[in-house]
C-alpha atoms as a PDB file:
ATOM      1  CA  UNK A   1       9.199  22.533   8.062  1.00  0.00           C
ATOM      2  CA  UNK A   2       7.931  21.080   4.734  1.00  0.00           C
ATOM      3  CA  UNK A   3       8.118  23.289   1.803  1.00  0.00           C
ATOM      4  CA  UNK A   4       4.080  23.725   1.761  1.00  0.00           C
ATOM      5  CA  UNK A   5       3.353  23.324   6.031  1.00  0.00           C
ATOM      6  CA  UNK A   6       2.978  27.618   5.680  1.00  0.00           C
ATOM      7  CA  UNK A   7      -0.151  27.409   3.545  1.00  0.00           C
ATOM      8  CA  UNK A   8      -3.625  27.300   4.362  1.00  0.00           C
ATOM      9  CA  UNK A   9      -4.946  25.257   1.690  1.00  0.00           C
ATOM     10  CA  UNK A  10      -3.727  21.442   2.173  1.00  0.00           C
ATOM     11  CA  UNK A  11      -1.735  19.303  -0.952  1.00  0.00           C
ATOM     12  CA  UNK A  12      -4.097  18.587  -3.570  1.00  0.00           C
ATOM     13  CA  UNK A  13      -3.178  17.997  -7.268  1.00  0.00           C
ATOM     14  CA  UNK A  14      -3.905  21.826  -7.979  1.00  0.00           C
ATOM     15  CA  UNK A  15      -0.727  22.700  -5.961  1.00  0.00           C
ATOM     16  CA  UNK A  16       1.350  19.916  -7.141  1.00  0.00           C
ATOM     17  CA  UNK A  17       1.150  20.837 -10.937  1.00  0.00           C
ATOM     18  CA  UNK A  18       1.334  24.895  -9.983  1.00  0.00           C
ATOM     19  CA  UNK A  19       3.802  24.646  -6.775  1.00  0.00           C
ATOM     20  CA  UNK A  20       5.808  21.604  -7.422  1.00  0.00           C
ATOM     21  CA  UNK A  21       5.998  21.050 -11.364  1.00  0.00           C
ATOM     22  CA  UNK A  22       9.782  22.036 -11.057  1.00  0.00           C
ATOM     23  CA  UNK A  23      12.138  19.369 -10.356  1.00  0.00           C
ATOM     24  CA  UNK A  24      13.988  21.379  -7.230  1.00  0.00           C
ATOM     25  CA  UNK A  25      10.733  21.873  -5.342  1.00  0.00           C
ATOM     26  CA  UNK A  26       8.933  18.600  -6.303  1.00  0.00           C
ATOM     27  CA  UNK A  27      12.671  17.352  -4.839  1.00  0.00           C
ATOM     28  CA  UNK A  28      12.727  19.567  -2.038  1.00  0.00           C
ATOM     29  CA  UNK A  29       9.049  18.332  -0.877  1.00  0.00           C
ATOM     30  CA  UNK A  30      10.243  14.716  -1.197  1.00  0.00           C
ATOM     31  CA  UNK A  31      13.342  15.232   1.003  1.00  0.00           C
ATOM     32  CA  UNK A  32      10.905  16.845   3.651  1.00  0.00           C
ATOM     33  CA  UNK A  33       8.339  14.104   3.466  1.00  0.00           C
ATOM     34  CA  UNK A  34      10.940  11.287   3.696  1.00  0.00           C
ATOM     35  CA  UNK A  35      13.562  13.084   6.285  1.00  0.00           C
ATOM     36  CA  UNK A  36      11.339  15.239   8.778  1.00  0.00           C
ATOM     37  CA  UNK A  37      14.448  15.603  10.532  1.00  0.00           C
ATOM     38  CA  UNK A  38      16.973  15.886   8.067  1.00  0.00           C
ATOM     39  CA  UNK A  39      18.808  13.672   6.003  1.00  0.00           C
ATOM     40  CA  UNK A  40      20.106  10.333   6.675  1.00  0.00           C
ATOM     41  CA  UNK A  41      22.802   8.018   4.773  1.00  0.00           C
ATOM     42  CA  UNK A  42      20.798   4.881   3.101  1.00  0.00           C
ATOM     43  CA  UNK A  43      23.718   2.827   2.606  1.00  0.00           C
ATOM     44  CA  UNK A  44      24.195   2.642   6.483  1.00  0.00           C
ATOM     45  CA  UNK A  45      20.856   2.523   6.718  1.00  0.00           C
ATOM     46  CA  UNK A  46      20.382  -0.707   4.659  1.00  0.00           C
ATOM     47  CA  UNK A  47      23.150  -2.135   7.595  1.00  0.00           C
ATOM     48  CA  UNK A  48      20.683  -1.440  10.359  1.00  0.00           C
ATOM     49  CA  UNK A  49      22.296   2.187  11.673  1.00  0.00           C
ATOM     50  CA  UNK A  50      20.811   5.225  11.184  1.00  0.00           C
ATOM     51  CA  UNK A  51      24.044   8.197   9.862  1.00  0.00           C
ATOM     52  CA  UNK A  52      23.242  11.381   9.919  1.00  0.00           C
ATOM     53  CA  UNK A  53      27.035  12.560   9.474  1.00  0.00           C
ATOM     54  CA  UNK A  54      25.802  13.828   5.829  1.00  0.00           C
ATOM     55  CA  UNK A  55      26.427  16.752   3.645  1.00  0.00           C
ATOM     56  CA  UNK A  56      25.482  18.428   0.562  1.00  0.00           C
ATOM     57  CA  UNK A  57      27.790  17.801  -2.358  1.00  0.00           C
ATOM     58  CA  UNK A  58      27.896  20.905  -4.462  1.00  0.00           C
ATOM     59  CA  UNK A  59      29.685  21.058  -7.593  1.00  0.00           C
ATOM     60  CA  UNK A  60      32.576  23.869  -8.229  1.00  0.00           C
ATOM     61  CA  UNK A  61      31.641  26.778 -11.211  1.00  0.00           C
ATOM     62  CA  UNK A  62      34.677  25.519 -13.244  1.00  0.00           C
ATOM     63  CA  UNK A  63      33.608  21.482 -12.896  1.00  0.00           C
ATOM     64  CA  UNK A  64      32.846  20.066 -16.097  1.00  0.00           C
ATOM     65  CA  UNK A  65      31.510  17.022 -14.483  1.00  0.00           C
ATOM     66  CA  UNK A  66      29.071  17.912 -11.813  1.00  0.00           C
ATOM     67  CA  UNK A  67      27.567  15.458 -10.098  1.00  0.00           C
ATOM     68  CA  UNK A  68      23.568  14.784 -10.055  1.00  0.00           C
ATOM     69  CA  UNK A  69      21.491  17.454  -8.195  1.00  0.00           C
ATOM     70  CA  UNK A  70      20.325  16.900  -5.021  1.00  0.00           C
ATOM     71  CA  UNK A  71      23.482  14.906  -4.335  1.00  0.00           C
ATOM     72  CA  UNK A  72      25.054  13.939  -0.815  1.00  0.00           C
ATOM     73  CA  UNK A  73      27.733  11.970   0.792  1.00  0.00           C
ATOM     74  CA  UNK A  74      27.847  10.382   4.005  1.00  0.00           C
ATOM     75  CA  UNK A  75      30.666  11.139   6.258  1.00  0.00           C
ATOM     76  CA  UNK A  76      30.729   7.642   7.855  1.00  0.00           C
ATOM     77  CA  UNK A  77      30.497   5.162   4.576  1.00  0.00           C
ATOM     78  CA  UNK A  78      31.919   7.675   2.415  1.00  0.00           C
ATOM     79  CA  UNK A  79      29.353   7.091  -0.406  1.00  0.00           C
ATOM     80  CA  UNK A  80      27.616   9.306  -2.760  1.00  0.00           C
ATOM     81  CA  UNK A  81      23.799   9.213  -2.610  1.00  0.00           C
ATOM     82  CA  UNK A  82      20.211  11.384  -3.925  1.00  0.00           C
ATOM     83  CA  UNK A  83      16.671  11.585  -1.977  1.00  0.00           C
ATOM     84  CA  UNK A  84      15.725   8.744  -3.767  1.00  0.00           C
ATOM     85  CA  UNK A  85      18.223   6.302  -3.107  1.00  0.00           C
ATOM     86  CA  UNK A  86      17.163   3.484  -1.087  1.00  0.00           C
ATOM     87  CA  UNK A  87      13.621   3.936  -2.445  1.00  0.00           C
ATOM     88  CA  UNK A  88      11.240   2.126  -5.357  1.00  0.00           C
ATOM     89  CA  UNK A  89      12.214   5.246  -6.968  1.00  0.00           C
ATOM     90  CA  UNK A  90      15.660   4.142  -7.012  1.00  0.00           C
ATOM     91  CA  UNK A  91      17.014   3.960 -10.395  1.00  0.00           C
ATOM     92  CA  UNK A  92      14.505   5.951 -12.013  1.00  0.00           C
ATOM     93  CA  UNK A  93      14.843   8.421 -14.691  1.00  0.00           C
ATOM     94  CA  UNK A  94      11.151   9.813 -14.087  1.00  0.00           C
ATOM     95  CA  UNK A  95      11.187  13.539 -12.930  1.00  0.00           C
ATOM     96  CA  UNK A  96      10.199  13.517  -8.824  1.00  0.00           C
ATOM     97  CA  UNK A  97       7.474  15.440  -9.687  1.00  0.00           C
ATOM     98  CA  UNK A  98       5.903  12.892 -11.955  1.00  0.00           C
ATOM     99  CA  UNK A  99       6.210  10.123  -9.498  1.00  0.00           C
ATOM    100  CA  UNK A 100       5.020  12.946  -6.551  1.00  0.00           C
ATOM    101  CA  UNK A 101       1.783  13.408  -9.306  1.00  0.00           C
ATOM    102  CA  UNK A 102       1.453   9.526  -9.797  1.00  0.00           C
ATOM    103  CA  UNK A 103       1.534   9.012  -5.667  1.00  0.00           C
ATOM    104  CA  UNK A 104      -1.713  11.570  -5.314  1.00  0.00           C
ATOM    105  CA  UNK A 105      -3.743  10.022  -8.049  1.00  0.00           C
ATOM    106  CA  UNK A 106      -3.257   6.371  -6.702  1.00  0.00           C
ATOM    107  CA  UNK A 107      -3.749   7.498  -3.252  1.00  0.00           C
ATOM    108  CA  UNK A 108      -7.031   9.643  -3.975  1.00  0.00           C
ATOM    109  CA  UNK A 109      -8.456   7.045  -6.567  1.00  0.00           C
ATOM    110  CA  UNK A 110     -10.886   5.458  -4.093  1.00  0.00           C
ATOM    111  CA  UNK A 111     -11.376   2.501  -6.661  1.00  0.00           C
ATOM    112  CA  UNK A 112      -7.431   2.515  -7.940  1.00  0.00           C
ATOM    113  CA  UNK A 113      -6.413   4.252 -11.320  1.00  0.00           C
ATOM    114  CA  UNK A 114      -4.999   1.600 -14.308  1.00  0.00           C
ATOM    115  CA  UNK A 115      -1.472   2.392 -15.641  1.00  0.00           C
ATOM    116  CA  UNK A 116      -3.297   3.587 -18.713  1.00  0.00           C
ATOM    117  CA  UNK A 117      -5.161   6.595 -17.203  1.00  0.00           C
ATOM    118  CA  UNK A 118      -1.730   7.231 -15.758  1.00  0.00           C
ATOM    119  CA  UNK A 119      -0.013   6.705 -18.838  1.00  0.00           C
ATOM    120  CA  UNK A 120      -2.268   9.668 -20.513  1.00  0.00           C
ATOM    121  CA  UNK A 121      -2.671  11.874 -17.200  1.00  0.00           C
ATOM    122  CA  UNK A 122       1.135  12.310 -16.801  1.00  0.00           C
ATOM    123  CA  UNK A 123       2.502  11.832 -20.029  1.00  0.00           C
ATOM    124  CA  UNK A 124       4.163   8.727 -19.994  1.00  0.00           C
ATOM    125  CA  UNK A 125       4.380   5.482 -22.116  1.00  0.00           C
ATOM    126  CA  UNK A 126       1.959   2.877 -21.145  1.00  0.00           C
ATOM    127  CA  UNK A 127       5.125   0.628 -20.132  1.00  0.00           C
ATOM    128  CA  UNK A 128       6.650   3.419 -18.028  1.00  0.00           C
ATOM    129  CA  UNK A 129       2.781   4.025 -15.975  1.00  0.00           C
ATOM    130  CA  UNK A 130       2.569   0.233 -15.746  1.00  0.00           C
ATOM    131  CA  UNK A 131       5.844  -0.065 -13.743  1.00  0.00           C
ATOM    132  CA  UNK A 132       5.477   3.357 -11.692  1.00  0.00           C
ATOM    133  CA  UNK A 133       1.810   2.305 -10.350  1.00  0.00           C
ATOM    134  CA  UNK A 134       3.574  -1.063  -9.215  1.00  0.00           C
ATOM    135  CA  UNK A 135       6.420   0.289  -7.386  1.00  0.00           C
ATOM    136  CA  UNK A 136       3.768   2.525  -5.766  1.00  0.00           C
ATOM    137  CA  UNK A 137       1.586  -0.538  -4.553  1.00  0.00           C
ATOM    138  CA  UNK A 138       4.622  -1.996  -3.087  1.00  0.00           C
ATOM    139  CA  UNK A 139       5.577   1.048  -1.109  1.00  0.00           C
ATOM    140  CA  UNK A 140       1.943   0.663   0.129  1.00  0.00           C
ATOM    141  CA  UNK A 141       2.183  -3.031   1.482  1.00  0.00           C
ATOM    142  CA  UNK A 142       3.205  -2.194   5.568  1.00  0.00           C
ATOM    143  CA  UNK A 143       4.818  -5.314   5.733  1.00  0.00           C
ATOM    144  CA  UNK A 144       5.481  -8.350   8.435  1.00  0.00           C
ATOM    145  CA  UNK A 145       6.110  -5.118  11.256  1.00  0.00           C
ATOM    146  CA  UNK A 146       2.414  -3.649  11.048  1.00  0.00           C
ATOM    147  CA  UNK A 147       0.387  -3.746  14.422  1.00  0.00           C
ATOM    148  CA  UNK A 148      -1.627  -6.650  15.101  1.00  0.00           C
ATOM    149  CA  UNK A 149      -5.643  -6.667  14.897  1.00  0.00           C
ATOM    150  CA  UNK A 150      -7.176  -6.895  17.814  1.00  0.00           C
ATOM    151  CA  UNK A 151     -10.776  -6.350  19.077  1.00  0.00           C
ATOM    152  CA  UNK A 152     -13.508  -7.586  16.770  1.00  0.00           C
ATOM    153  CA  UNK A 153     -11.899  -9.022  13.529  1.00  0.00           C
ATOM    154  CA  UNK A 154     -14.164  -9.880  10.518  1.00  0.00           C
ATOM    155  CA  UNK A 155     -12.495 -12.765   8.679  1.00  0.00           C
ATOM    156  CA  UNK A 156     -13.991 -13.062   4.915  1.00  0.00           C
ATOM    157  CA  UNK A 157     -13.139 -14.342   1.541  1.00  0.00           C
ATOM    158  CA  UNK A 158     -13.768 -13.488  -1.988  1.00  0.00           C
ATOM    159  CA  UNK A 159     -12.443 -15.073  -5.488  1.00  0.00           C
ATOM    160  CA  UNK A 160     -10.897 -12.530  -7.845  1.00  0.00           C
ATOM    161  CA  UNK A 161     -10.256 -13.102 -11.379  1.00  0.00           C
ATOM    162  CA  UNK A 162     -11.795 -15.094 -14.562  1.00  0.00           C
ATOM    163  CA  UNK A 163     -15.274 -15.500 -14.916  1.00  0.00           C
ATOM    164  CA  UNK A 164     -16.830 -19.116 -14.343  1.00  0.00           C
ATOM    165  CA  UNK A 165     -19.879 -20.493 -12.209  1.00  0.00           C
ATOM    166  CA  UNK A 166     -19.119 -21.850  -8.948  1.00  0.00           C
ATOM    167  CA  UNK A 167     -17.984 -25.424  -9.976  1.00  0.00           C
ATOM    168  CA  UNK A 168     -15.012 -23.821 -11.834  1.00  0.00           C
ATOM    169  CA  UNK A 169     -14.525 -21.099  -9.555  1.00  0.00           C
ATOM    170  CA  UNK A 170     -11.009 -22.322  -7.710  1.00  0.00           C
ATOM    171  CA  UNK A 171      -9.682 -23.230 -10.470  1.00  0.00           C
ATOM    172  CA  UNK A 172     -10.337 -20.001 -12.818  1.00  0.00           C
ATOM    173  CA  UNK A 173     -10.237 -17.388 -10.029  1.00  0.00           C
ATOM    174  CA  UNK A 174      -7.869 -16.391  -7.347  1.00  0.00           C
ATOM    175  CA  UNK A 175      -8.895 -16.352  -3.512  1.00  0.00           C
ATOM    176  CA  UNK A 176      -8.263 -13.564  -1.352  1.00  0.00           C
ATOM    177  CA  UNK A 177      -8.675 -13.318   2.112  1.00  0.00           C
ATOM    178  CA  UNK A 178      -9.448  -9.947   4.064  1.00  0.00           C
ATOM    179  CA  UNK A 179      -9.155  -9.399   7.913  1.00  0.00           C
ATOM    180  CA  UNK A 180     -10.480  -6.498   9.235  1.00  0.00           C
ATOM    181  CA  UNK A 181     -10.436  -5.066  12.318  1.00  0.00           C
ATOM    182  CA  UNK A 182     -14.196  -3.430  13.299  1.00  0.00           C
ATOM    183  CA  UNK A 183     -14.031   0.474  13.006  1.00  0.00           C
ATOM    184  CA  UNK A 184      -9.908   0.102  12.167  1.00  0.00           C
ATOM    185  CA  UNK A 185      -7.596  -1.092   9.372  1.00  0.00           C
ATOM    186  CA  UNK A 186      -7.797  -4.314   7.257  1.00  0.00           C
ATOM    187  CA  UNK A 187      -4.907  -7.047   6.281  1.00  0.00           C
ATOM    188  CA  UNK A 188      -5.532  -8.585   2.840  1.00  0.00           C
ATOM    189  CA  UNK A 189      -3.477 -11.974   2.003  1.00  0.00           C
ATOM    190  CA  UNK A 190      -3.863 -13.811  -1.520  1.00  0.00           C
ATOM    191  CA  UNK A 191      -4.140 -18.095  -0.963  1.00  0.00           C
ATOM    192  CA  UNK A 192      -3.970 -20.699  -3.249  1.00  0.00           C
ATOM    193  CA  UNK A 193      -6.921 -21.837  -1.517  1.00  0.00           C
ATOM    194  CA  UNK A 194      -9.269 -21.258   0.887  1.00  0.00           C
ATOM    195  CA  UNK A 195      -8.255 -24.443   3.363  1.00  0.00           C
ATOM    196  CA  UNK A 196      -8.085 -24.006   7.394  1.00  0.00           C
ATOM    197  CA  UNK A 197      -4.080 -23.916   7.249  1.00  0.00           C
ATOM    198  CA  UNK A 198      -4.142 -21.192   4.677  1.00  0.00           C
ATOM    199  CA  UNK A 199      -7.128 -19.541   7.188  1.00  0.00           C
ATOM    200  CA  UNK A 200      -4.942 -20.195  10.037  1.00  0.00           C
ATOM    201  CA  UNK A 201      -1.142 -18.581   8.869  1.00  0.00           C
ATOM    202  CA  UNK A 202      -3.143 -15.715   7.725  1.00  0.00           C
ATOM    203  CA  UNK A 203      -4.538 -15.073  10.932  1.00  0.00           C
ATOM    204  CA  UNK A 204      -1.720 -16.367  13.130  1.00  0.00           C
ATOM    205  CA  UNK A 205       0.061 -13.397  10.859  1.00  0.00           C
ATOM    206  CA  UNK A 206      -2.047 -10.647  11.545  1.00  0.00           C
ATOM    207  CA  UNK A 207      -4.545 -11.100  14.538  1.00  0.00           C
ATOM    208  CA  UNK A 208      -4.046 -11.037  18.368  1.00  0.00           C
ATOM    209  CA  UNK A 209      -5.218 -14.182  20.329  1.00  0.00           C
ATOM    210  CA  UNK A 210      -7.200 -11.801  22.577  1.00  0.00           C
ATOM    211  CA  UNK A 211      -9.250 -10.821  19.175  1.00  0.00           C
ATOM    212  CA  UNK A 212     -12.767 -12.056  18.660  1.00  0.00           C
ATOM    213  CA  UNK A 213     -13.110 -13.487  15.344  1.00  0.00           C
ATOM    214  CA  UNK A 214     -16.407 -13.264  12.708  1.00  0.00           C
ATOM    215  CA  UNK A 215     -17.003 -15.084   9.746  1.00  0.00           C
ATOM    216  CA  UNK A 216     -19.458 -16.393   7.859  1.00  0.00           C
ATOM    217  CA  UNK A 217     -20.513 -20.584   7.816  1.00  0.00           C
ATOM    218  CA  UNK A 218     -17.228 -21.898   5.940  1.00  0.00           C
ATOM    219  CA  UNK A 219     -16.250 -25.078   6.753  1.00  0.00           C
ATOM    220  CA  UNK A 220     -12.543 -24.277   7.102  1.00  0.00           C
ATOM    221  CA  UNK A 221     -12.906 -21.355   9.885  1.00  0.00           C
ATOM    222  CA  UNK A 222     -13.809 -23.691  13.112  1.00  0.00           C
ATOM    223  CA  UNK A 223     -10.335 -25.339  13.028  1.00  0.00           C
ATOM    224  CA  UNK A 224      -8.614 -22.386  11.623  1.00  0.00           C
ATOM    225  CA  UNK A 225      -9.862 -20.087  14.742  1.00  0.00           C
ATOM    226  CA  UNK A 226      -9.141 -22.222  17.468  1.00  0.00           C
ATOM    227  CA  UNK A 227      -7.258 -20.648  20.341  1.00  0.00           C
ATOM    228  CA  UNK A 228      -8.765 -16.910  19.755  1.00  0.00           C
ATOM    229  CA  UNK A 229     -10.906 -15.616  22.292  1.00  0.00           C
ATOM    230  CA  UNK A 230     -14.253 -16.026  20.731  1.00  0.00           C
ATOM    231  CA  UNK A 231     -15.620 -17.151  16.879  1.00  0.00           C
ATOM    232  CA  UNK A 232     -18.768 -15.825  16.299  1.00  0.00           C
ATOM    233  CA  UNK A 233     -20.553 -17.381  13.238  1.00  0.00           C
ATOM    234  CA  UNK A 234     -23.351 -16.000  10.799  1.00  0.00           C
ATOM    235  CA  UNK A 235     -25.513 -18.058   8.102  1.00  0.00           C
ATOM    236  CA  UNK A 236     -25.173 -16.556   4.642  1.00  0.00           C
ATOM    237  CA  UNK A 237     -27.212 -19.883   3.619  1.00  0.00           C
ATOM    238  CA  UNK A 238     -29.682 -18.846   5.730  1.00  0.00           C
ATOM    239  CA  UNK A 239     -29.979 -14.714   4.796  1.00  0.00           C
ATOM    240  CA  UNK A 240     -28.337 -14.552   8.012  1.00  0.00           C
ATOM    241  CA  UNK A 241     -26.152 -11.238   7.990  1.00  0.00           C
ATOM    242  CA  UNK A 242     -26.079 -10.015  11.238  1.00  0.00           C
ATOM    243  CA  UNK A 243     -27.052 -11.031  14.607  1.00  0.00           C
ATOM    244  CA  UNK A 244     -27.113  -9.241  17.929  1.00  0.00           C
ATOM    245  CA  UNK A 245     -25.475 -10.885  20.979  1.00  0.00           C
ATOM    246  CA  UNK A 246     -26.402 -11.222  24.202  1.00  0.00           C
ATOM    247  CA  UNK A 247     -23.771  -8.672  25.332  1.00  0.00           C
ATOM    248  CA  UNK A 248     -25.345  -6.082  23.146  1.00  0.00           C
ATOM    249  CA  UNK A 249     -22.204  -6.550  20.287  1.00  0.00           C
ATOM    250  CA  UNK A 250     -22.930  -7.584  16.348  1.00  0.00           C
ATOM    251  CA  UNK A 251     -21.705 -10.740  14.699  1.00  0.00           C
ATOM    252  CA  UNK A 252     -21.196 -10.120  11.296  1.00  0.00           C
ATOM    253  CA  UNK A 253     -18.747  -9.717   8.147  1.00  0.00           C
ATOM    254  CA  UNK A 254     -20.287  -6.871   6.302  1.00  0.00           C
ATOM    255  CA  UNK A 255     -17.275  -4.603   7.184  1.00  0.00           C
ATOM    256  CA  UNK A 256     -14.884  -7.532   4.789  1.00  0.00           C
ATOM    257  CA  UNK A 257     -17.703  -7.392   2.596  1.00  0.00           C
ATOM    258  CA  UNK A 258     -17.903  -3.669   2.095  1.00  0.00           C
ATOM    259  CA  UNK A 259     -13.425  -3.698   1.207  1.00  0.00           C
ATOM    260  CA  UNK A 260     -14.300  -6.655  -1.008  1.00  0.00           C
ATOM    261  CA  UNK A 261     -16.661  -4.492  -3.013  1.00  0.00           C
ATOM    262  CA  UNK A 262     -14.266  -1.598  -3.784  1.00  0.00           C
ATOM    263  CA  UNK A 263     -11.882  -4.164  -4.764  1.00  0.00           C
ATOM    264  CA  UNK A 264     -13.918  -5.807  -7.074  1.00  0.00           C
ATOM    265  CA  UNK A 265     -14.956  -2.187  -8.281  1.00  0.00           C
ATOM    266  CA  UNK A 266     -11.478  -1.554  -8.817  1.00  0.00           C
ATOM    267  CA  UNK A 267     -10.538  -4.922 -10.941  1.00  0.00           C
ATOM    268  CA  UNK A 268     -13.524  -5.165 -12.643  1.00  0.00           C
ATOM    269  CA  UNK A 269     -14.457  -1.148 -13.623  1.00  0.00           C
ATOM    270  CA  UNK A 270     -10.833   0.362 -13.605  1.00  0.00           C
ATOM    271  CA  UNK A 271      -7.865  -2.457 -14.136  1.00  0.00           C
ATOM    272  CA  UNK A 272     -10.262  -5.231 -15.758  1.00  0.00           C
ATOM    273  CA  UNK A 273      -7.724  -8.376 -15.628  1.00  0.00           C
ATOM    274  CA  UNK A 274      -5.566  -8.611 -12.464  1.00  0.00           C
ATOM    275  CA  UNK A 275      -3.117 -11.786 -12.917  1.00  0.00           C
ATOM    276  CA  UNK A 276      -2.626 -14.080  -9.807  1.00  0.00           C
ATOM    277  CA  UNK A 277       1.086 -13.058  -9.617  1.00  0.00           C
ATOM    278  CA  UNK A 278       0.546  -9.119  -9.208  1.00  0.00           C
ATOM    279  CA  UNK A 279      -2.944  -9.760  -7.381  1.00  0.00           C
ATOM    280  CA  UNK A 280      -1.565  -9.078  -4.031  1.00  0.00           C
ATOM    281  CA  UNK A 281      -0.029  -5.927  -4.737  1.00  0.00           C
ATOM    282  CA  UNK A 282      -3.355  -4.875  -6.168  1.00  0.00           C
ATOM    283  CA  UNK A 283      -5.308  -6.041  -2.903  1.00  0.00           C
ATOM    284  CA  UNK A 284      -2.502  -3.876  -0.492  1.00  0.00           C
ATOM    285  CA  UNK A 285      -3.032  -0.948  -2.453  1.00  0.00           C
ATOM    286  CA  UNK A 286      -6.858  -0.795  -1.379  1.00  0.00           C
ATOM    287  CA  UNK A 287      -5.683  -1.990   1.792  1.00  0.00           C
ATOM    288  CA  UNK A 288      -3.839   1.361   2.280  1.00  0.00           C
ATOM    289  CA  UNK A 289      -6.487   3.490   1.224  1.00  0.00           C
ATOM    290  CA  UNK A 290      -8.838   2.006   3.651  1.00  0.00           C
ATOM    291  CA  UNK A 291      -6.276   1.998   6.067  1.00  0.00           C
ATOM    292  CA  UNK A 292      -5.802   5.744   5.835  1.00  0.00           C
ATOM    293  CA  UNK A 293      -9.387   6.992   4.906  1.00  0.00           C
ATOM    294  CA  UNK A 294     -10.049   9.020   8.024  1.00  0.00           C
ATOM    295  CA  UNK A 295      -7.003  11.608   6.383  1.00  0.00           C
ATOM    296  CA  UNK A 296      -6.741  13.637   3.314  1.00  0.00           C
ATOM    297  CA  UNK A 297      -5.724  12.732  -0.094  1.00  0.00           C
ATOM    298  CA  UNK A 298      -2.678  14.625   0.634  1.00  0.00           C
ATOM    299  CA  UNK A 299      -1.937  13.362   3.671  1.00  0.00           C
ATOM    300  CA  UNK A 300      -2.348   9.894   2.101  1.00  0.00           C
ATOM    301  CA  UNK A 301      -0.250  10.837  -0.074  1.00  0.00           C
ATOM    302  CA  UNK A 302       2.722  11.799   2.444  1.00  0.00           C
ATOM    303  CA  UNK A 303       2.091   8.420   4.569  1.00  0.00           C
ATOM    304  CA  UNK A 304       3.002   6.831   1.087  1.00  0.00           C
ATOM    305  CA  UNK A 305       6.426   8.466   0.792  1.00  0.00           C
ATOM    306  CA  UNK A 306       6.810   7.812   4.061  1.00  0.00           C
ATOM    307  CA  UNK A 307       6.530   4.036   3.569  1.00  0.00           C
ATOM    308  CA  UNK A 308       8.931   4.024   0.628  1.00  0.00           C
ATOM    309  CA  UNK A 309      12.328   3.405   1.956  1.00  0.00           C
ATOM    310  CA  UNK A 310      13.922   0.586   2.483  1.00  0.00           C
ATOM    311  CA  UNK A 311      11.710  -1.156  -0.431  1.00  0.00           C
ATOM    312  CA  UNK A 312      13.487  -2.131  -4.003  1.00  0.00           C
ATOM    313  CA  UNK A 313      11.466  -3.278  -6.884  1.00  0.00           C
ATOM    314  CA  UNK A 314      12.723  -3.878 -10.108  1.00  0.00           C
ATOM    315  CA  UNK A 315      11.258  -4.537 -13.834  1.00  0.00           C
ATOM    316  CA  UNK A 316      12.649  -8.029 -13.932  1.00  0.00           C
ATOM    317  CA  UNK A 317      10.648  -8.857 -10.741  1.00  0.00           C
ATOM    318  CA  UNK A 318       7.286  -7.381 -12.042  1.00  0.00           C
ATOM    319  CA  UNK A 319       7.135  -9.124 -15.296  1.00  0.00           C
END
């Protein structure tokens, strides 16, 4: 049972800075979140077995070296190894409960939080909030294994970035590309362009041939939908923004168009600049929060730890 599953009120940031502001319980609520069913080796984990010959390495009265708390050992491997091990909070020498406060305020900030809001909120340096908020969006990304869309699938693309008019737009801003399933979660991919082979990998990627694909009047979709079940078109040029079919279903993109706004809420109102090479990382972070929005912030929250294992990013690869 997680440490908090016997009260009535839900995780909120109230109870994390009152309940879990002390290292042992902020620990003890990670270790539930990340082993519901008790504690597993990492090491053998990162060789594609799952141990669960652990135990609990407890230090003698008389040591005068004891090991780190929290500390286990796997009976199969033989190695030493903490909650966080095997985690982007690998390596870190930020309290748990820090990192469990930074989690809830990226994962409840419907427009994203920049490092220096978390910098101030949690009392850490601006270069320490910067690299935490990171490691947080890349626990976020699902990765290659997520489900595919299927159904309805809005295809839509937006340029993120400098500002310029549209003649200078490609070559001052960066394209993104969202795919979203109607009434279910979105896959975000960042192109160099927007060309039909970029158009087709991202949706060869992410979206079932059986899917019925929307998008607006760009020239690159016709080639880069062929072999899906349908491609229904609308004519921005023409205020076209929705149409009703014949079988009583809508052609449109306003569902893209409505993620694309809270992204471009988020860049331009919280972070400001967004560089090409982090942009992605940026784009699955609002990906996640759409993808969980029917949930609470807490429970946001705990899908987050739950996505951090087996994910390892470090300050060399950021900067």
């Amino acid at each position: 049972m997680k440490p908090h599953a016997d009260k009535d009120d839900e995780l909120n940031l109230a109870t994390l800075a009152m309940e879990y502001s002390k290292e042992n319980k902020a620990r003890a609520l990670f270790k539930s979140i990340r082993w519901p069913d008790g504690a597993t080796c990492p090491h053998c984990a990162a060789q594609g077995s799952e141990c669960k010959d652990v135990y609990r390495l407890k230090p003698k009265k008389t040591s005068t070296r004891p090991g780190r708390k929290g500390l286990w050992a796997c009976g199969v491997c033989r190695k030493q190894f903490t909650v966080t091990v095997g985690t982007v909070l690998e390596g870190s020498h930020i309290p748990i409960s820090k990192w469990l406060m930074a989690m809830f305020l990226m994962c409840s900030s419907k427009k994203g939080m920049s490092a220096h809001q978390m910098h101030r909120m949690i009392k850490v340096t601006y270069k320490t909030a910067w690299f935490m908020c990171h490691r947080i969006r890349f626990a976020m990304n699902e990765g290659p294994l997520a489900a595919m869309l299927i159904g309805t699938v809005e295809v839509d693309e937006t340029f993120v970035g400098g500002v310029g008019d549209r003649s200078t737009k490609s070559l001052r801003q960066t394209p993104v590309v969202a795919l979203v399933e109607r009434n279910g979660n979105v896959r975000t991919r960042v192109v160099t362009s927007v060309t039909q082979h970029n158009l087709r990998a991202a949706l060869n990627a992410h979206v079932s041939k059986d899917a019925i694909i929307n998008t607006d009047q760009h020239g690159a979709y016709p080639a880069a939908v062929k072999g899906y079940k349908r491609h229904d078109v609308v004519n921005h040029s023409a205020f076209e923004y929705a149409r009703i079919l014949s079988d009583g279903s809508v052609a449109c993109t306003n569902t893209a168009e409505s993620f694309f706004s809270l992204l471009k809420r988020g860049v331009y109102g919280s972070f400001h600049h967004v560089s090409r090479e982090h942009l992605s990382r940026y784009a699955h972070e609002f990906a996640f929060r759409w993808n969980n929005r029917k949930i609470t912030d807490g429970e946001r929250m705990e899908v987050a730890i739950e996505q951090v294992a087996g994910k390892r990013l470090t300050y060399r690869q950021c900067v």
